[in-house]
PDB file of N, CA and C in Angstrom:
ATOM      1  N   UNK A   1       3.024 -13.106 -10.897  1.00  0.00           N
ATOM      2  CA  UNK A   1       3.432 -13.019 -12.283  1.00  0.00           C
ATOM      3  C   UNK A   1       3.663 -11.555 -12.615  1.00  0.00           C
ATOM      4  N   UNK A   2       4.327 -11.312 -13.632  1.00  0.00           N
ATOM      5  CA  UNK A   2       4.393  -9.913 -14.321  1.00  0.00           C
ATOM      6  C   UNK A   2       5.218 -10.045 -15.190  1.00  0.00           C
ATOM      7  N   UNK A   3       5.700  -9.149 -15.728  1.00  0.00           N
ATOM      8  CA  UNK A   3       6.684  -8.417 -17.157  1.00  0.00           C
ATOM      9  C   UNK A   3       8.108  -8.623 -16.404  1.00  0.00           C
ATOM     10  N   UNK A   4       8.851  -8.861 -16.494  1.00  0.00           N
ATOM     11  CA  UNK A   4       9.908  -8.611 -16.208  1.00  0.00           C
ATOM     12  C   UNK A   4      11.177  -8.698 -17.052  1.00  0.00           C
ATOM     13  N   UNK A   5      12.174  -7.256 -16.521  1.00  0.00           N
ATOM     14  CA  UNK A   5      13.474  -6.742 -17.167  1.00  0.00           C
ATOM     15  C   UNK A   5      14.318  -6.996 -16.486  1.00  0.00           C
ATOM     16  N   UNK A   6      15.062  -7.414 -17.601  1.00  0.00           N
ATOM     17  CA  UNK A   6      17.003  -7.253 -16.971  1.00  0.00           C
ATOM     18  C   UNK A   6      17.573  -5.789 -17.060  1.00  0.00           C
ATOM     19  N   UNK A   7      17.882  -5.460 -15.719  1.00  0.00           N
ATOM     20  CA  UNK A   7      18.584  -3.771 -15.725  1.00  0.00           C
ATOM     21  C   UNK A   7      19.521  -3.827 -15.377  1.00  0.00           C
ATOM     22  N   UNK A   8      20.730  -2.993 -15.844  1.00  0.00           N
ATOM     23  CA  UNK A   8      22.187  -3.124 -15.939  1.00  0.00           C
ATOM     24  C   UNK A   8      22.109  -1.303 -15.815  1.00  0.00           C
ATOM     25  N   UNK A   9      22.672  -1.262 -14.690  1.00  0.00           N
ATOM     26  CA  UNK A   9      22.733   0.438 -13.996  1.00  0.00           C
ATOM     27  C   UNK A   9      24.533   0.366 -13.956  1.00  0.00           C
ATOM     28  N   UNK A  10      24.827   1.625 -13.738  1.00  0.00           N
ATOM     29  CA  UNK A  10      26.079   2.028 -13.663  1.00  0.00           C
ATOM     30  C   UNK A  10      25.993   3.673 -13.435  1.00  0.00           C
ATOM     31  N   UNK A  11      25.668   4.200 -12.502  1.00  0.00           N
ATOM     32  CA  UNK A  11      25.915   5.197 -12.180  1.00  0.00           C
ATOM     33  C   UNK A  11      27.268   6.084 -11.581  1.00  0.00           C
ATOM     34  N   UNK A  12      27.469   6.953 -11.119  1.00  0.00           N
ATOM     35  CA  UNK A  12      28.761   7.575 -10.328  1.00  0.00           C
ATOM     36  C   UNK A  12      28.173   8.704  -9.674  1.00  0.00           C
ATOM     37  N   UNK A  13      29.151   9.317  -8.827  1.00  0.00           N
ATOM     38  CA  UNK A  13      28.562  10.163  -8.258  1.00  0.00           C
ATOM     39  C   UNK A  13      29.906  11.098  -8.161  1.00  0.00           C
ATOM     40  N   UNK A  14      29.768  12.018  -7.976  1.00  0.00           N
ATOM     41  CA  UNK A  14      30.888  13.231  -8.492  1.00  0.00           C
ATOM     42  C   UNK A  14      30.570  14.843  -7.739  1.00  0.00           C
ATOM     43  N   UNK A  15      31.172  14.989  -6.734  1.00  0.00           N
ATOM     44  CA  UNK A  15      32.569  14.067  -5.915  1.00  0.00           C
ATOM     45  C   UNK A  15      31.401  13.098  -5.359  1.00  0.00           C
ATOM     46  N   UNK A  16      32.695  12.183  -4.758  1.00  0.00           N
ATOM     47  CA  UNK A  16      31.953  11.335  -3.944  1.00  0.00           C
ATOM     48  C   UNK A  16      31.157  11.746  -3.181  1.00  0.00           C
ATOM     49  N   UNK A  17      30.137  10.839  -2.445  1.00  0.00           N
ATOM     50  CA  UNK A  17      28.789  10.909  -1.044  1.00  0.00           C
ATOM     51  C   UNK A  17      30.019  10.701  -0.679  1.00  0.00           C
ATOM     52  N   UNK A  18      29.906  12.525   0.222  1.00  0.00           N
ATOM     53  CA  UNK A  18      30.914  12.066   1.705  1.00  0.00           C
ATOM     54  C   UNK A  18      29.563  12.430   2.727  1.00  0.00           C
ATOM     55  N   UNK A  19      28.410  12.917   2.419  1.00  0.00           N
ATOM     56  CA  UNK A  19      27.770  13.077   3.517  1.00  0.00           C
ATOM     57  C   UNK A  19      26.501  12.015   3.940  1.00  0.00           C
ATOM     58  N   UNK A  20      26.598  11.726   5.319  1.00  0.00           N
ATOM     59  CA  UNK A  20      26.021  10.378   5.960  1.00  0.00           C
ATOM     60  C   UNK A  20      24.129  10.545   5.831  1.00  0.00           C
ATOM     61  N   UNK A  21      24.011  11.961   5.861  1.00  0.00           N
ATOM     62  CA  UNK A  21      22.686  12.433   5.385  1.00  0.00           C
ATOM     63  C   UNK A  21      22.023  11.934   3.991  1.00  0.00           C
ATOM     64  N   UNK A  22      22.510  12.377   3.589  1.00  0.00           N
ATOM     65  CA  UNK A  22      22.430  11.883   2.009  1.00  0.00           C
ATOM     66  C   UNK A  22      22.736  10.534   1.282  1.00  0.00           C
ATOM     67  N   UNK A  23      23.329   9.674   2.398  1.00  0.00           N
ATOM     68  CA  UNK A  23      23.699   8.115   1.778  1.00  0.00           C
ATOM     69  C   UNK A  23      22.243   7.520   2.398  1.00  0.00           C
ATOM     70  N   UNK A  24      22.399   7.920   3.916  1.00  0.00           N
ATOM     71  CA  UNK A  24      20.869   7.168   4.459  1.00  0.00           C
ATOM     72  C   UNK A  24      19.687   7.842   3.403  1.00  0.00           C
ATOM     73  N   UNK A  25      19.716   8.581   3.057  1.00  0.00           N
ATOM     74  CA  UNK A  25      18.468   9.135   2.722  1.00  0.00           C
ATOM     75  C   UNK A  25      18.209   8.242   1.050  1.00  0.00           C
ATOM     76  N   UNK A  26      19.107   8.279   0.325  1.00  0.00           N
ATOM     77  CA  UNK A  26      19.115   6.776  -0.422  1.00  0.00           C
ATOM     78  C   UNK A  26      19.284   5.682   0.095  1.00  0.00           C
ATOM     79  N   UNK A  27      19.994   4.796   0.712  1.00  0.00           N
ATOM     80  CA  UNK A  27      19.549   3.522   1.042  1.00  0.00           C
ATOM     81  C   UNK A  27      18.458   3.530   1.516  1.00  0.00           C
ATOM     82  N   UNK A  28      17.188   4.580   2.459  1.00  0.00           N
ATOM     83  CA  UNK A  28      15.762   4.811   2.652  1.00  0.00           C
ATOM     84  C   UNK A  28      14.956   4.476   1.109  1.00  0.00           C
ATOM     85  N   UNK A  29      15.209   5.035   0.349  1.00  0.00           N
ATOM     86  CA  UNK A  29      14.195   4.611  -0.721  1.00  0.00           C
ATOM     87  C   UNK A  29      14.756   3.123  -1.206  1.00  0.00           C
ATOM     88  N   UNK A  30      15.624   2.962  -1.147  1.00  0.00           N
ATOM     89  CA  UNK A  30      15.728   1.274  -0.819  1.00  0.00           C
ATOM     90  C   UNK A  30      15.882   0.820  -2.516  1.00  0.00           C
ATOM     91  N   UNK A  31      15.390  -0.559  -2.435  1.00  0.00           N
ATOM     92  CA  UNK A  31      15.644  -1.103  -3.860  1.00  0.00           C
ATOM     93  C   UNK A  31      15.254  -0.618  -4.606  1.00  0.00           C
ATOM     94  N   UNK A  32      16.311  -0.794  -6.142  1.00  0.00           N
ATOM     95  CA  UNK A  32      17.452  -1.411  -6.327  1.00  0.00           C
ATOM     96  C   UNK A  32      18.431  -0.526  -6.217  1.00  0.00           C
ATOM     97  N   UNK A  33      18.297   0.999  -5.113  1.00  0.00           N
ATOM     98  CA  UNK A  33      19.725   1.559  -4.575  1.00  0.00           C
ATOM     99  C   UNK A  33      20.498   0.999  -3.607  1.00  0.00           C
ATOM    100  N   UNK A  34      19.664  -0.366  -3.292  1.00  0.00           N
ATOM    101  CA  UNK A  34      20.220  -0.614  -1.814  1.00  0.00           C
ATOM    102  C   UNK A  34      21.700  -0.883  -2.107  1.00  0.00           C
ATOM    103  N   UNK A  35      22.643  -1.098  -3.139  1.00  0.00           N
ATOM    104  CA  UNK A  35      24.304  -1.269  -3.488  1.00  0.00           C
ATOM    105  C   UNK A  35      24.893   0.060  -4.028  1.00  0.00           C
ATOM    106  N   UNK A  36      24.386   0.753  -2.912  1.00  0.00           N
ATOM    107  CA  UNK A  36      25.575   2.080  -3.274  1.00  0.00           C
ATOM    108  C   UNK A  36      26.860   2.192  -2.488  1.00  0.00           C
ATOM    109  N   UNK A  37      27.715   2.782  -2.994  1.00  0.00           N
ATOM    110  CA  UNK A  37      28.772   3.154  -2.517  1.00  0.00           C
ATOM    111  C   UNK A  37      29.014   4.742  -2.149  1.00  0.00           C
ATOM    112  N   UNK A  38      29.748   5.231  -1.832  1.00  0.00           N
ATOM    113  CA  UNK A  38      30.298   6.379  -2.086  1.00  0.00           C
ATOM    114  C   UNK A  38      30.659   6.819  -3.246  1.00  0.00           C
ATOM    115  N   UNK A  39      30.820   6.468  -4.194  1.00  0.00           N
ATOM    116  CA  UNK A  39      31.435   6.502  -5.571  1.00  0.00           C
ATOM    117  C   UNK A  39      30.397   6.105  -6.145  1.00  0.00           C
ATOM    118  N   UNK A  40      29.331   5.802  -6.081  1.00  0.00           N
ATOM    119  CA  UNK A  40      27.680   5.504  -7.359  1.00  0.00           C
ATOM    120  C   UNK A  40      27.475   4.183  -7.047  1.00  0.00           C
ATOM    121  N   UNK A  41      26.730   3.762  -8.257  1.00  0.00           N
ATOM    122  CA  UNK A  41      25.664   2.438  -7.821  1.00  0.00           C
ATOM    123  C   UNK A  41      25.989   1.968  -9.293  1.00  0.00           C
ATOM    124  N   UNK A  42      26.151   0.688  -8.769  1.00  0.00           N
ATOM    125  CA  UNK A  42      25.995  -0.651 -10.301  1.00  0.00           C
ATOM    126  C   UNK A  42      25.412  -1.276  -9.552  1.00  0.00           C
ATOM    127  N   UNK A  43      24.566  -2.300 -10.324  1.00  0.00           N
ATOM    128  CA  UNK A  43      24.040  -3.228 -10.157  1.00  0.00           C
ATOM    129  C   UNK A  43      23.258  -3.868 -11.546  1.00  0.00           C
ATOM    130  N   UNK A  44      22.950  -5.019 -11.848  1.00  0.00           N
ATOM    131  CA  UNK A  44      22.551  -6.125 -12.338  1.00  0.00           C
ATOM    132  C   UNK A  44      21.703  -6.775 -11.956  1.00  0.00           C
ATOM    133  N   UNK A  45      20.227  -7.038 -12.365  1.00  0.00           N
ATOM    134  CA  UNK A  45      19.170  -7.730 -11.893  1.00  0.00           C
ATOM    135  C   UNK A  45      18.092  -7.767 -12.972  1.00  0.00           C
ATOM    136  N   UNK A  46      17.599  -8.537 -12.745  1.00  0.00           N
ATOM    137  CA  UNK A  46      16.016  -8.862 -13.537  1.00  0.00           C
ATOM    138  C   UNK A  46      14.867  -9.078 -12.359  1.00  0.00           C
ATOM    139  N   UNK A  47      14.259  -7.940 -12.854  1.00  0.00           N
ATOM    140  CA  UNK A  47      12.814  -7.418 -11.914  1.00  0.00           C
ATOM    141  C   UNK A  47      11.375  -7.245 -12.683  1.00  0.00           C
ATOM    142  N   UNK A  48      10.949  -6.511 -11.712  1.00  0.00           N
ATOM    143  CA  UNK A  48       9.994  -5.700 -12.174  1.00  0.00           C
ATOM    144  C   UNK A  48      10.305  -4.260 -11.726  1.00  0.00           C
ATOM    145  N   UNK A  49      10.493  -3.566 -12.906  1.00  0.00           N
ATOM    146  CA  UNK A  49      11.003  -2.304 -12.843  1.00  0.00           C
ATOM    147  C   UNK A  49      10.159  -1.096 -13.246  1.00  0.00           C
ATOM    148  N   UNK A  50       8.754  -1.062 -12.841  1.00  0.00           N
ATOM    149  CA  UNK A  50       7.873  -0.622 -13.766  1.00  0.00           C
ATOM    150  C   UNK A  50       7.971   1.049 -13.214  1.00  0.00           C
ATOM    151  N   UNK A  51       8.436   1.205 -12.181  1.00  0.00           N
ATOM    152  CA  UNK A  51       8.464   3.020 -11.700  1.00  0.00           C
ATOM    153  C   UNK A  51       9.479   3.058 -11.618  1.00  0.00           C
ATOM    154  N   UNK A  52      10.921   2.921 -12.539  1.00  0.00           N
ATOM    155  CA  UNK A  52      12.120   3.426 -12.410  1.00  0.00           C
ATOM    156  C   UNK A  52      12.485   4.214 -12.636  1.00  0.00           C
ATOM    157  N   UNK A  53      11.438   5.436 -13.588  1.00  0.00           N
ATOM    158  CA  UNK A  53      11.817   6.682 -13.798  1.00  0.00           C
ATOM    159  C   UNK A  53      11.398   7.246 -12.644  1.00  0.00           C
ATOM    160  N   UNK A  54      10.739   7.002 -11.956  1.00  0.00           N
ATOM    161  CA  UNK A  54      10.525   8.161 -10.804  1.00  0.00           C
ATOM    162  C   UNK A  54      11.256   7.597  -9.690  1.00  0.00           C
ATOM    163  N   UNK A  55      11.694   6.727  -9.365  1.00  0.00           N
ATOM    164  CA  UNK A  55      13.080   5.964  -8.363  1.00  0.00           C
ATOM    165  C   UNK A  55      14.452   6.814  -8.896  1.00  0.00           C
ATOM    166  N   UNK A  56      14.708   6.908 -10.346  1.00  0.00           N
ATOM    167  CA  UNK A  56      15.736   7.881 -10.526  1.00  0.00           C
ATOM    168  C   UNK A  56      15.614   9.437 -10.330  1.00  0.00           C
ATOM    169  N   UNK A  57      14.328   9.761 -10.358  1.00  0.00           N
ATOM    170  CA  UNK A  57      14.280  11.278  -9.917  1.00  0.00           C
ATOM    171  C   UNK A  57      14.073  11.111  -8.143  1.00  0.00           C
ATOM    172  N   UNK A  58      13.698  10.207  -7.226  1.00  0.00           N
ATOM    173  CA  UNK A  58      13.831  10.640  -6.070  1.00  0.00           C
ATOM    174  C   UNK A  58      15.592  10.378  -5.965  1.00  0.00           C
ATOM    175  N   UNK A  59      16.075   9.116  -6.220  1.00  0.00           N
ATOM    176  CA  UNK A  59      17.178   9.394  -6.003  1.00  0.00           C
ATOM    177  C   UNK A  59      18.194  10.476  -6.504  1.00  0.00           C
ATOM    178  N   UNK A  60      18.160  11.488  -7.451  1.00  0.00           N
ATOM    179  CA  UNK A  60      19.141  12.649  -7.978  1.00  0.00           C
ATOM    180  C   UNK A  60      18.314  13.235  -6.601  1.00  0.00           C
ATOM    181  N   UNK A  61      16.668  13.957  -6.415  1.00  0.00           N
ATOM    182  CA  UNK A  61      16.542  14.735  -5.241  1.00  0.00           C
ATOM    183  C   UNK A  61      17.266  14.500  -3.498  1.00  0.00           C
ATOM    184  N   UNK A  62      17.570  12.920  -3.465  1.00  0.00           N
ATOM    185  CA  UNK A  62      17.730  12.791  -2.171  1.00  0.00           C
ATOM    186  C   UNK A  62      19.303  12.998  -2.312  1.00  0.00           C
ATOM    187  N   UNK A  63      20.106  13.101  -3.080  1.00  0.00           N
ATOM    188  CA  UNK A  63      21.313  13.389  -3.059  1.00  0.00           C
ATOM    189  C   UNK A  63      22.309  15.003  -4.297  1.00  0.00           C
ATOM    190  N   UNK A  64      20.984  15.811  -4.558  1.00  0.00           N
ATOM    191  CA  UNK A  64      22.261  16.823  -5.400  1.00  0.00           C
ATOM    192  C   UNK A  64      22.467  17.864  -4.859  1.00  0.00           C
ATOM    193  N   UNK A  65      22.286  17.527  -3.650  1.00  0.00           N
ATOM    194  CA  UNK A  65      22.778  18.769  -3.012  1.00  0.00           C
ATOM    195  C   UNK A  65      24.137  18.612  -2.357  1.00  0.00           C
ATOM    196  N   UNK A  66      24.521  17.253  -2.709  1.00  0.00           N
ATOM    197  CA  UNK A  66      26.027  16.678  -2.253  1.00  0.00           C
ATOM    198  C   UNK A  66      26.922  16.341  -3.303  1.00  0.00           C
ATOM    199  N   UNK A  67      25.994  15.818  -4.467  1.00  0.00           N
ATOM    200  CA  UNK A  67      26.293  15.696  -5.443  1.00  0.00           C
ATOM    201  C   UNK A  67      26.101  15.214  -6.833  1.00  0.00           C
ATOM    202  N   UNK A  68      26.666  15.216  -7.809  1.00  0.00           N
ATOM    203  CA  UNK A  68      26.040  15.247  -9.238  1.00  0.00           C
ATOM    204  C   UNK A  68      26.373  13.838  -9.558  1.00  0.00           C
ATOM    205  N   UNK A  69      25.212  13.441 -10.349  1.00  0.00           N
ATOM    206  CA  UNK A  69      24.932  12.103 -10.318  1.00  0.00           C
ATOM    207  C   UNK A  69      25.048  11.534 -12.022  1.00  0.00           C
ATOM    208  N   UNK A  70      25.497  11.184 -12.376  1.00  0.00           N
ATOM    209  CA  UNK A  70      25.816  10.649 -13.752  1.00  0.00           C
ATOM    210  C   UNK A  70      25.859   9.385 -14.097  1.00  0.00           C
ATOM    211  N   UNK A  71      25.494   8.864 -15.616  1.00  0.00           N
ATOM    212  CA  UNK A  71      25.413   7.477 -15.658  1.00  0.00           C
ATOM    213  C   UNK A  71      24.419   7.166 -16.670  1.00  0.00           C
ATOM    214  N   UNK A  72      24.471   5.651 -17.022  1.00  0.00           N
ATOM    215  CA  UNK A  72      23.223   4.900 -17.685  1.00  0.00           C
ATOM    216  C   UNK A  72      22.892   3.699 -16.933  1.00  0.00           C
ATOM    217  N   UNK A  73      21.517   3.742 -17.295  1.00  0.00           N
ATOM    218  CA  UNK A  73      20.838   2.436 -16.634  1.00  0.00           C
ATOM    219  C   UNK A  73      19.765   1.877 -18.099  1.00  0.00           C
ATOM    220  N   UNK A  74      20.335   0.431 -18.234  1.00  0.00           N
ATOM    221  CA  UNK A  74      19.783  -0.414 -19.443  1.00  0.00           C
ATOM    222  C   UNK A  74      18.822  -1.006 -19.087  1.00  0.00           C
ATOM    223  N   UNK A  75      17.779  -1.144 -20.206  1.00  0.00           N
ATOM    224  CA  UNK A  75      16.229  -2.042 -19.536  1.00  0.00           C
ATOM    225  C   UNK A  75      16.580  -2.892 -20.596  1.00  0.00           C
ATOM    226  N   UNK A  76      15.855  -4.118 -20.810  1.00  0.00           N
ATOM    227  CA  UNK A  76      15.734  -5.310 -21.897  1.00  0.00           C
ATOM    228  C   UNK A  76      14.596  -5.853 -21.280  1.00  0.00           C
ATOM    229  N   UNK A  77      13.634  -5.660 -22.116  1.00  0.00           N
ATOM    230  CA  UNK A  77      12.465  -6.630 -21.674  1.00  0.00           C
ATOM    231  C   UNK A  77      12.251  -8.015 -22.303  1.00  0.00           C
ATOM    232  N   UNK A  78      10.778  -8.904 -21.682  1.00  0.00           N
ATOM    233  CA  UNK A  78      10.878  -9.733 -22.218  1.00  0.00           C
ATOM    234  C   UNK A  78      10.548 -10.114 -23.331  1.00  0.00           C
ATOM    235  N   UNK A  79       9.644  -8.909 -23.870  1.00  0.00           N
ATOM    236  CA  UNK A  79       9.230  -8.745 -25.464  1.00  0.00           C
ATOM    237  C   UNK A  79      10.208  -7.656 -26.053  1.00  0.00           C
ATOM    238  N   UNK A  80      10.485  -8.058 -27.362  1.00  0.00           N
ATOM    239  CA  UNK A  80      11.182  -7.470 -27.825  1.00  0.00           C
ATOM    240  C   UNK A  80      10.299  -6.485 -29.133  1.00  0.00           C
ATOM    241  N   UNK A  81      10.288  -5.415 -29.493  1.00  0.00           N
ATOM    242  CA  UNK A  81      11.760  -4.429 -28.791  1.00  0.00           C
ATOM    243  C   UNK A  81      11.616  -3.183 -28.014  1.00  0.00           C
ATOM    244  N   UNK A  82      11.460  -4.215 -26.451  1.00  0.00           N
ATOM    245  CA  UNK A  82      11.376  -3.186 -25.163  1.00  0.00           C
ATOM    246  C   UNK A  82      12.842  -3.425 -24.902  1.00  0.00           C
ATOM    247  N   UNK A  83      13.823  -2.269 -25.457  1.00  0.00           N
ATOM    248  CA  UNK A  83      14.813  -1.729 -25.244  1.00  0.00           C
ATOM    249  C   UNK A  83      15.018  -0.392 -24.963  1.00  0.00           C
ATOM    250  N   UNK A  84      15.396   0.039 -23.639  1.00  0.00           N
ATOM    251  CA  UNK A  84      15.621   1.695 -22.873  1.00  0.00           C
ATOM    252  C   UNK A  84      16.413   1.801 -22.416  1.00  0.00           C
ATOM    253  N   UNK A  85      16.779   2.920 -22.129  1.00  0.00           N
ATOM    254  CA  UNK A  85      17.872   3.697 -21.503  1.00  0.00           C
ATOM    255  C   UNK A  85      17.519   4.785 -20.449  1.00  0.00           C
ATOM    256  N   UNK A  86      17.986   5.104 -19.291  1.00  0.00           N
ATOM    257  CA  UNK A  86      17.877   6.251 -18.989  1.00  0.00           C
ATOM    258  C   UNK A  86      19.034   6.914 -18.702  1.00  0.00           C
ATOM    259  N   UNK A  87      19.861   8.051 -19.080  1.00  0.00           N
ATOM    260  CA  UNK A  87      20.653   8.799 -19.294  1.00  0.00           C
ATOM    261  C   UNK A  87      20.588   9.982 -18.500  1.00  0.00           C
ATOM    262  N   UNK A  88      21.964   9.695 -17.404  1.00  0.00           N
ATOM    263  CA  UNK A  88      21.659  10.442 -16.384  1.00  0.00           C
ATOM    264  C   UNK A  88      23.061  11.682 -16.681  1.00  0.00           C
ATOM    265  N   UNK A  89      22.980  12.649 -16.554  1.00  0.00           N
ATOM    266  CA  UNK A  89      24.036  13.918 -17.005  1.00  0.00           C
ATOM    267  C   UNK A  89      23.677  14.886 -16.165  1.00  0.00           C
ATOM    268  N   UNK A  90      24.464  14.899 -15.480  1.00  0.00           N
ATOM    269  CA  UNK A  90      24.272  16.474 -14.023  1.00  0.00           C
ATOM    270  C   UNK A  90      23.172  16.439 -13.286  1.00  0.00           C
ATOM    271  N   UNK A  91      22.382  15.415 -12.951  1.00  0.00           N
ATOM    272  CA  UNK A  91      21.159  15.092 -12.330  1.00  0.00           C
ATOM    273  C   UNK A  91      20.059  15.405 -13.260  1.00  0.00           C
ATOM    274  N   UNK A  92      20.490  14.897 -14.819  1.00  0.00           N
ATOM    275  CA  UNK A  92      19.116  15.453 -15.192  1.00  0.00           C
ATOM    276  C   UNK A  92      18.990  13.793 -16.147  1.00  0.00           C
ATOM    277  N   UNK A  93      17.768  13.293 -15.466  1.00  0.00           N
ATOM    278  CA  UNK A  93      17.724  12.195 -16.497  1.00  0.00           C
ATOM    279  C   UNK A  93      16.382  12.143 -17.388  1.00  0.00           C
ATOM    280  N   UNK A  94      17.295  10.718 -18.579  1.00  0.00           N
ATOM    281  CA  UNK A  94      16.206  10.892 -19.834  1.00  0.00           C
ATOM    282  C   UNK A  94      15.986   9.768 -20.131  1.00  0.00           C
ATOM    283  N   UNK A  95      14.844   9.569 -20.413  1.00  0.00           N
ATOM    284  CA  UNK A  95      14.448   7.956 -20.945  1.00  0.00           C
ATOM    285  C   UNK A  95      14.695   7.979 -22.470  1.00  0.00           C
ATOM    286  N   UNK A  96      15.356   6.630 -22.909  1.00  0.00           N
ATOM    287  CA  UNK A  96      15.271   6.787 -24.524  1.00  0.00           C
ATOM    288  C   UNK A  96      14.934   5.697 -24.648  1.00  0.00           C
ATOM    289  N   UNK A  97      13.958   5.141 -25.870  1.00  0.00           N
ATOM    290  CA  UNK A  97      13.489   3.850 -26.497  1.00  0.00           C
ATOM    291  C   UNK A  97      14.901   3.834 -27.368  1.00  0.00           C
ATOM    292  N   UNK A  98      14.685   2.521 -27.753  1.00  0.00           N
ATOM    293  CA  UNK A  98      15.515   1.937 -28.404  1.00  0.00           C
ATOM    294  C   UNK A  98      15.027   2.268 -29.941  1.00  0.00           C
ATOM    295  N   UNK A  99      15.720   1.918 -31.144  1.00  0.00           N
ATOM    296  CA  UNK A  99      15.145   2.264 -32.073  1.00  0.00           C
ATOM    297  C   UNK A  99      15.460   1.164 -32.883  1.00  0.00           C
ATOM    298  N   UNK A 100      15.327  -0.152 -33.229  1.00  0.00           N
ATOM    299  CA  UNK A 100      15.939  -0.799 -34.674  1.00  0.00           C
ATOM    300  C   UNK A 100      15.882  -0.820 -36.004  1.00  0.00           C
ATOM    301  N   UNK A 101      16.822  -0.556 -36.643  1.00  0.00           N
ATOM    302  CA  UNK A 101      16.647  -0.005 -38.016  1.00  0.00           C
ATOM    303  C   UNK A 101      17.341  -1.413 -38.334  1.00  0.00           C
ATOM    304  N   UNK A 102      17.271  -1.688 -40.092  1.00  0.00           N
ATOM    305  CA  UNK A 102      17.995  -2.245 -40.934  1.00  0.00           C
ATOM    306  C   UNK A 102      19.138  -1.551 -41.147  1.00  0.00           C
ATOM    307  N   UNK A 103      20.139  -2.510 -41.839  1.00  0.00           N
ATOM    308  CA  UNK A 103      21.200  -1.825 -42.382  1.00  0.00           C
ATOM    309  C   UNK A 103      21.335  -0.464 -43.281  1.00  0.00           C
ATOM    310  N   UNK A 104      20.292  -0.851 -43.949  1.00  0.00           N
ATOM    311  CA  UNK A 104      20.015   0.421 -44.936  1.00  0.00           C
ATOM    312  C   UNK A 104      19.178   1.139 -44.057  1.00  0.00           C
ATOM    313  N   UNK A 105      19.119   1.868 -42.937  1.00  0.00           N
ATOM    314  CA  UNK A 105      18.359   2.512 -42.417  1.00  0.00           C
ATOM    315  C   UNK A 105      16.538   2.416 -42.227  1.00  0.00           C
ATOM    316  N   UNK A 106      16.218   1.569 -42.819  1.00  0.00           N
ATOM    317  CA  UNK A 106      14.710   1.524 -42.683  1.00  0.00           C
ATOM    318  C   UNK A 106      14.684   1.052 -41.597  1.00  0.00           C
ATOM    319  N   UNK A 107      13.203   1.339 -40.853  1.00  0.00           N
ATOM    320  CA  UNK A 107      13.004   0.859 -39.349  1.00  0.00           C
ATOM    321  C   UNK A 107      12.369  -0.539 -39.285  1.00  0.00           C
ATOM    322  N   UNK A 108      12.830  -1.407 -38.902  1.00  0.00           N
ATOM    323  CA  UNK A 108      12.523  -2.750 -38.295  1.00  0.00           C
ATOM    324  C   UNK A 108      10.768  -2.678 -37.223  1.00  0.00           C
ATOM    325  N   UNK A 109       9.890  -3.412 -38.147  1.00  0.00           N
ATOM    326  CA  UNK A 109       8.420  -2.884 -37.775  1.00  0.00           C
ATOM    327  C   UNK A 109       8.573  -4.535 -37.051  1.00  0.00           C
ATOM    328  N   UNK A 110       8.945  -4.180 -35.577  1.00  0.00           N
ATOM    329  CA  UNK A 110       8.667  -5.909 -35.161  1.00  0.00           C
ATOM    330  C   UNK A 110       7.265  -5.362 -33.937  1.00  0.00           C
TER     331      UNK A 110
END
């Protein structure tokens, strides 16, 4: 049993992984990088995603020295409102909570 999220990643990579060092050395840390390309990683799944901030910092280390890594990756949990982001810009990523407000700006106390 556990918590589990639907994550919707979309990364790129800029320029492409042309080097074979640096692709093995991500597909090594393994899931959920195991669908990379040369050109970044999408993927779609519902897991358990509970150390994905530190899966996104080994993966920018195992690859910026080839190249710069950009992108968002969406969490949705199963309680709501576990809504995140992590926001990836020149290998530097950021976690953001979600925030729900009302129309009129007041914050939604769920």
């Amino acid at each position: 049993m556990g918590y589990y999220t639907d994550v919707n990643a979309n990364l790129t990579f800029t320029p492409e992984l042309d080097s074979l060092s640096a692709f093995l050395a991500v597909k090594e840390i393994g899931y959920p990088w195991s669908d990379i390309t040369s050109r970044g990683i999408r993927f779609n799944d519902n897991g358990k995603f509970y150390g994905i901030d530190d899966e996104v910092k080994r993966l920018i280390e195992a690859v910026k020295a080839h190249t710069t890594v950009s992108g968002t990756i969406i969490g949705v949990g199963e309680e709501q409102p576990d809504i995140w982001r992590i926001v990836i810009k020149d290998n530097v990523a950021t976690r953001e909570e979600a925030q729900i407000v009302w129309p009129d700006g007041s914050p939604a106390d769920i």
